[in-house]
C-alpha atoms as a PDB file:
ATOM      1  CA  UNK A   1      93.403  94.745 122.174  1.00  0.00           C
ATOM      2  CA  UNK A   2      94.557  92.230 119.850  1.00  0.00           C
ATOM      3  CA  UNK A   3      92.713  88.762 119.487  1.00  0.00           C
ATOM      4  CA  UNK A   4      96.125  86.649 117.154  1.00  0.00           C
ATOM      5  CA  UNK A   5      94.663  83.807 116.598  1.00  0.00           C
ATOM      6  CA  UNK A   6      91.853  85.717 114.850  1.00  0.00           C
ATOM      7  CA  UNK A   7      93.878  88.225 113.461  1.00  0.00           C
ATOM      8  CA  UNK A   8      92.021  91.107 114.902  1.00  0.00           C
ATOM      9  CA  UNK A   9      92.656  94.676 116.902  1.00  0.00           C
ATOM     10  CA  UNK A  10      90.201  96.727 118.448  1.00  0.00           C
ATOM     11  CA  UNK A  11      90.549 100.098 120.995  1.00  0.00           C
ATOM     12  CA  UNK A  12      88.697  99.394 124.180  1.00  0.00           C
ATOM     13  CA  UNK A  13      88.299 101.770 126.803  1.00  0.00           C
ATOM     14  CA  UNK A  14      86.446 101.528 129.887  1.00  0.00           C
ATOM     15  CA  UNK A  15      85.755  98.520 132.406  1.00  0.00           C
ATOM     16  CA  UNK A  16      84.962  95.654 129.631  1.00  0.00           C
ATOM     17  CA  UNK A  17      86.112  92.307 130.331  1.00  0.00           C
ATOM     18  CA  UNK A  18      88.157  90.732 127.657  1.00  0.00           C
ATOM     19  CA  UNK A  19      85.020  88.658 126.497  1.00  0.00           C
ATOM     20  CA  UNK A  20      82.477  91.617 126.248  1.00  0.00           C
ATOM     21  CA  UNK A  21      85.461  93.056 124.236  1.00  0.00           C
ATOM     22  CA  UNK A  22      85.976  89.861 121.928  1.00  0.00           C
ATOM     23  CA  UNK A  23      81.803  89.995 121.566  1.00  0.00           C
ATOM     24  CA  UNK A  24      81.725  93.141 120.495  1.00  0.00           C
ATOM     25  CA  UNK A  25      84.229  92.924 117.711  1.00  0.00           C
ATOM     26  CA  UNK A  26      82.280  89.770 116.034  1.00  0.00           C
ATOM     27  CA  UNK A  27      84.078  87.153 117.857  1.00  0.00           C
ATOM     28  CA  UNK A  28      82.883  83.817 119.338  1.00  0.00           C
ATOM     29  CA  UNK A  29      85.107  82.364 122.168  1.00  0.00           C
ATOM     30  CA  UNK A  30      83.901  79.712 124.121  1.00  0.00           C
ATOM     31  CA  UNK A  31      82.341  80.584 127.407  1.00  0.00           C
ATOM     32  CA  UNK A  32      80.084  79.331 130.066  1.00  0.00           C
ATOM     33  CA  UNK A  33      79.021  80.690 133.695  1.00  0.00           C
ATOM     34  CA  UNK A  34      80.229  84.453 132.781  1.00  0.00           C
ATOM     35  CA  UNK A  35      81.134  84.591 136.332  1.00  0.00           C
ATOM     36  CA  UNK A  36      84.854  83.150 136.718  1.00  0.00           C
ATOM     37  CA  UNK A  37      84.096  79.703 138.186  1.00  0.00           C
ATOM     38  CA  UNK A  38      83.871  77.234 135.265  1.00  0.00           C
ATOM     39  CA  UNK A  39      86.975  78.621 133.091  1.00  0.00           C
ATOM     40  CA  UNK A  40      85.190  77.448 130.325  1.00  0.00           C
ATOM     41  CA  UNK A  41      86.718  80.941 128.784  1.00  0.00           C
ATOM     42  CA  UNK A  42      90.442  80.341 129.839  1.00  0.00           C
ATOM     43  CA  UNK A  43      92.804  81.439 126.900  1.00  0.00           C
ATOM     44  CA  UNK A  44      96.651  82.512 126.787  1.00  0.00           C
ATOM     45  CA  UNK A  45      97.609  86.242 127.142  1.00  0.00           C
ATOM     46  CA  UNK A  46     100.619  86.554 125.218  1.00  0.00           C
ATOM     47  CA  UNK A  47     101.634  90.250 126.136  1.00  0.00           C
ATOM     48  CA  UNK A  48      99.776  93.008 128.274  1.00  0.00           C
ATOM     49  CA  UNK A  49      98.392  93.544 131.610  1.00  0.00           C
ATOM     50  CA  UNK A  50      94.708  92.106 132.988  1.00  0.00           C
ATOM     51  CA  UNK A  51      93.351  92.613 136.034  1.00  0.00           C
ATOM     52  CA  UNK A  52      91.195  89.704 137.806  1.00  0.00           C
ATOM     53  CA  UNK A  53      87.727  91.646 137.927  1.00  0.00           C
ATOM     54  CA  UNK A  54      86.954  89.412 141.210  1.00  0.00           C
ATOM     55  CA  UNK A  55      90.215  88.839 143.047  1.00  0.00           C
ATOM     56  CA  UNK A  56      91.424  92.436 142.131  1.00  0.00           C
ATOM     57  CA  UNK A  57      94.958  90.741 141.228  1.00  0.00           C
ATOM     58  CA  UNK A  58      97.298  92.219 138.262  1.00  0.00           C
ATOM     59  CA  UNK A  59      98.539  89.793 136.193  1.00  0.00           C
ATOM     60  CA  UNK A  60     102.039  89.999 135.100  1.00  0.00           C
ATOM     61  CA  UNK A  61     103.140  91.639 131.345  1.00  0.00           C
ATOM     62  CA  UNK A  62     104.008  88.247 129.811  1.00  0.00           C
ATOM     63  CA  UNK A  63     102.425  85.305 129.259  1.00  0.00           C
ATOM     64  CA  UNK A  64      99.856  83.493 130.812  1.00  0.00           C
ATOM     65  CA  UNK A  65      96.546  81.747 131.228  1.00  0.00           C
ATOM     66  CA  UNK A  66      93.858  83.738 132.116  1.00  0.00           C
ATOM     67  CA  UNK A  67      89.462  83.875 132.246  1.00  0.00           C
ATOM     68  CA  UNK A  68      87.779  86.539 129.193  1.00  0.00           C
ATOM     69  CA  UNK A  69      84.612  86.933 131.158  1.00  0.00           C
ATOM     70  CA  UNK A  70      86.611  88.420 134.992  1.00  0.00           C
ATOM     71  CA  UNK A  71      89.613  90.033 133.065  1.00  0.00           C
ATOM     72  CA  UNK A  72      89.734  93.608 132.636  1.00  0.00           C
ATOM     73  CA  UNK A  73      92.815  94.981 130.189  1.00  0.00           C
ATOM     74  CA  UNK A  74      95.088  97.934 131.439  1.00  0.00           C
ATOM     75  CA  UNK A  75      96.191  99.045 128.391  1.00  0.00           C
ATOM     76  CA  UNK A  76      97.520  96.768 125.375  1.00  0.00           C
ATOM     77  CA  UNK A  77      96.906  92.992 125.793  1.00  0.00           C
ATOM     78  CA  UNK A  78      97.105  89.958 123.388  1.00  0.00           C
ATOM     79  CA  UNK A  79      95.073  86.963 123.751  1.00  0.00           C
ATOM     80  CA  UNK A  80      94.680  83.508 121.389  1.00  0.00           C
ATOM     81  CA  UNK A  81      91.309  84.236 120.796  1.00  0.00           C
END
């Protein structure tokens, strides 16, 4: 998990969302409902694979917008956090 705007990596395993993940490594992204329905959290993923923790869809390997607090990485992912 790389945050680039930050300028930090961090090994996540598990079922964390990508805003538990940013949390835990010290980081303080913007956020509001926790829950997917204000995007309050909406970044850019730059490279890697999410899935939508509500709508079960896989997002694609390049870039696009997505929600910290409903997406899940498989594997390596990059986000401007």
């Amino acid at each position: 998990m790389t945050f680039t705007n930050s300028d930090v990596q961090v090994s996540s395993e598990g079922d964390a969302n990508l805003l538990e993940i940013a949390e835990a490594a010290g980081l303080t992204p913007q956020y509001g409902c926790r829950m997917g329905i204000c995007h309050q959290c909406s970044c850019r993923k730059t490279s890697g694979t999410v899935i939508n923790r509500l709508t079960g869809e896989v997002s694609g390997p390049g870039e696009e917008n997505v929600q910290l607090c409903i997406s899940v990485p498989q594997g390596p992912v990059s986000v401007d956090v």
